[in-house]
C-alpha atoms as a PDB file:
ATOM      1  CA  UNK A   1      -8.603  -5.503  -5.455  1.00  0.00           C
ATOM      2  CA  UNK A   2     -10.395  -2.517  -6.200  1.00  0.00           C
ATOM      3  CA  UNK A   3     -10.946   0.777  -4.286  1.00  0.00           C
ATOM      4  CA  UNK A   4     -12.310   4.332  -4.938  1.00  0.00           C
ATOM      5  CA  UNK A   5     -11.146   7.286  -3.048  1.00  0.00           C
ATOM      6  CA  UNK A   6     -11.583  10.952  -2.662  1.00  0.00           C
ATOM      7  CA  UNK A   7      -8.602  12.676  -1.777  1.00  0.00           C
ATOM      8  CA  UNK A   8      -7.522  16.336  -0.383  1.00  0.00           C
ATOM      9  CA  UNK A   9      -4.177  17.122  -1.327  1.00  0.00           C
ATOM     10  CA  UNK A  10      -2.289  17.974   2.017  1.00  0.00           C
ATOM     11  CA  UNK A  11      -4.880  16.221   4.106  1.00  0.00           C
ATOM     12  CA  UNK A  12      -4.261  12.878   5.575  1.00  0.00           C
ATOM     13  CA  UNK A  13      -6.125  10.366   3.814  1.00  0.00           C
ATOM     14  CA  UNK A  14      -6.635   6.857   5.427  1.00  0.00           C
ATOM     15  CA  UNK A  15      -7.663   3.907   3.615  1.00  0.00           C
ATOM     16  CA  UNK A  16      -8.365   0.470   5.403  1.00  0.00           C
ATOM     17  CA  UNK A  17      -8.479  -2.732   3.872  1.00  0.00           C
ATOM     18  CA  UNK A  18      -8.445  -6.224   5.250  1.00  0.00           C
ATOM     19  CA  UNK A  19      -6.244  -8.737   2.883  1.00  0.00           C
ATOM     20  CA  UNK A  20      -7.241 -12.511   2.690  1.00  0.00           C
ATOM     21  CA  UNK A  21      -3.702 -13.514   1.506  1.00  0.00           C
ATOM     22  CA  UNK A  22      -0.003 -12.295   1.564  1.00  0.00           C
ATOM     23  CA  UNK A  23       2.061 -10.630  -1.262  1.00  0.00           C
ATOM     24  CA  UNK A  24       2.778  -7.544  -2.770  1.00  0.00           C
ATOM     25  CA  UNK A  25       0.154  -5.392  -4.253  1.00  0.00           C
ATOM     26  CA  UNK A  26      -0.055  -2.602  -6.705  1.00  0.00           C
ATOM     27  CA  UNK A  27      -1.624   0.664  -6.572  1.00  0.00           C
ATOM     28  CA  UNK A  28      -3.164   2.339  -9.959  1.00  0.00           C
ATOM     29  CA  UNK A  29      -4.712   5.548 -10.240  1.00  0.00           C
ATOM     30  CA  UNK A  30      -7.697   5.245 -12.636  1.00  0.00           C
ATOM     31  CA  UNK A  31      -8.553   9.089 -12.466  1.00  0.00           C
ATOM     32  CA  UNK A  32      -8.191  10.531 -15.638  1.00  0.00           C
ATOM     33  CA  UNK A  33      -5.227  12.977 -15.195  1.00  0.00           C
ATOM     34  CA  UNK A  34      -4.427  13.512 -18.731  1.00  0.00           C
ATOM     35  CA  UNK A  35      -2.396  11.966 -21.544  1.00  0.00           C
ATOM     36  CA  UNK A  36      -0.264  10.113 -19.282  1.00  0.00           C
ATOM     37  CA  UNK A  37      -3.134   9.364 -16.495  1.00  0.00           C
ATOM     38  CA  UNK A  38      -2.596   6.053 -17.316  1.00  0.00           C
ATOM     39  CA  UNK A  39       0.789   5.703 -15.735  1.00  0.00           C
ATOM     40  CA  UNK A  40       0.271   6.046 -12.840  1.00  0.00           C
ATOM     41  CA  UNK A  41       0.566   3.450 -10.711  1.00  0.00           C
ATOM     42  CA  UNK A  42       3.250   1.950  -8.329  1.00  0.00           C
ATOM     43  CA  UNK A  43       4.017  -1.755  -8.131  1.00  0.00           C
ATOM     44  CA  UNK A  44       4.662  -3.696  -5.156  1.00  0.00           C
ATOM     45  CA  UNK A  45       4.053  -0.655  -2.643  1.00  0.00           C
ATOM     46  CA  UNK A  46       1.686  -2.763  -0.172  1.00  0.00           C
ATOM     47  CA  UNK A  47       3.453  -5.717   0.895  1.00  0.00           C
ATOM     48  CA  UNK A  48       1.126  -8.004   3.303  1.00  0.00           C
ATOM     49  CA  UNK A  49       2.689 -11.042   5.169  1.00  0.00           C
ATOM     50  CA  UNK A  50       1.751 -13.065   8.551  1.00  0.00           C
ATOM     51  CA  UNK A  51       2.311 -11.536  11.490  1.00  0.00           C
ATOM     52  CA  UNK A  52       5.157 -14.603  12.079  1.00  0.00           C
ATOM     53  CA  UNK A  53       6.983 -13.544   9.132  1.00  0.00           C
ATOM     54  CA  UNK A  54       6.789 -10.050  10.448  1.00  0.00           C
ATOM     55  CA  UNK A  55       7.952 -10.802  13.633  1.00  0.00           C
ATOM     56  CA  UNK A  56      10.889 -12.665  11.802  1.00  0.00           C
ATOM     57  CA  UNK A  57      12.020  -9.869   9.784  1.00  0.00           C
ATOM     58  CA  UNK A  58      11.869  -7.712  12.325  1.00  0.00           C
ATOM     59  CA  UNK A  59      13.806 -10.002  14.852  1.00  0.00           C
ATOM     60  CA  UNK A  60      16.279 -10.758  11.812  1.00  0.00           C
ATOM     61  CA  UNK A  61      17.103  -7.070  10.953  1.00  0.00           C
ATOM     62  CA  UNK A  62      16.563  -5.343  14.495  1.00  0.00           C
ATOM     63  CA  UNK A  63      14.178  -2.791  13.139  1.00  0.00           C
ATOM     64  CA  UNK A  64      12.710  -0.593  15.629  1.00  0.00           C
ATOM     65  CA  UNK A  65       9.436   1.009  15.370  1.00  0.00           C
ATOM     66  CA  UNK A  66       8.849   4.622  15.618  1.00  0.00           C
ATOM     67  CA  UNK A  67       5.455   5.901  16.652  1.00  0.00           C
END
């Protein structure tokens, strides 16, 4: 998965992307930043599942969702 985007500090900034399979996904920055540009990235941040194993979790651990 690859994606380019233009960003305004301070500004929402809404990326959406349609996933053809569950699992935890990893987002790298691949703007050069400096020496340590390429570090930055943070694993496992998007975490796509069914919407059954949503619903699952969500029964299981009573979460409640806050608009």
């Amino acid at each position: 998965m690859a994606f380019q985007m233009q960003v305004v500090p301070g500004h929402k900034n809404d990326l959406v992307w349609k996933f053809d399979k569950s699992g935890n996904y990893t987002i790298r920055s691949t703007e050069y930043s400096g020496p340590k540009g390429g570090n930055l990235f943070a694993r496992n941040v998007v975490v796509v599942a069914s919407e059954t194993a949503i619903a699952k979790l969500m029964s299981d651990n009573e979460f409640i969702i806050k608009d």
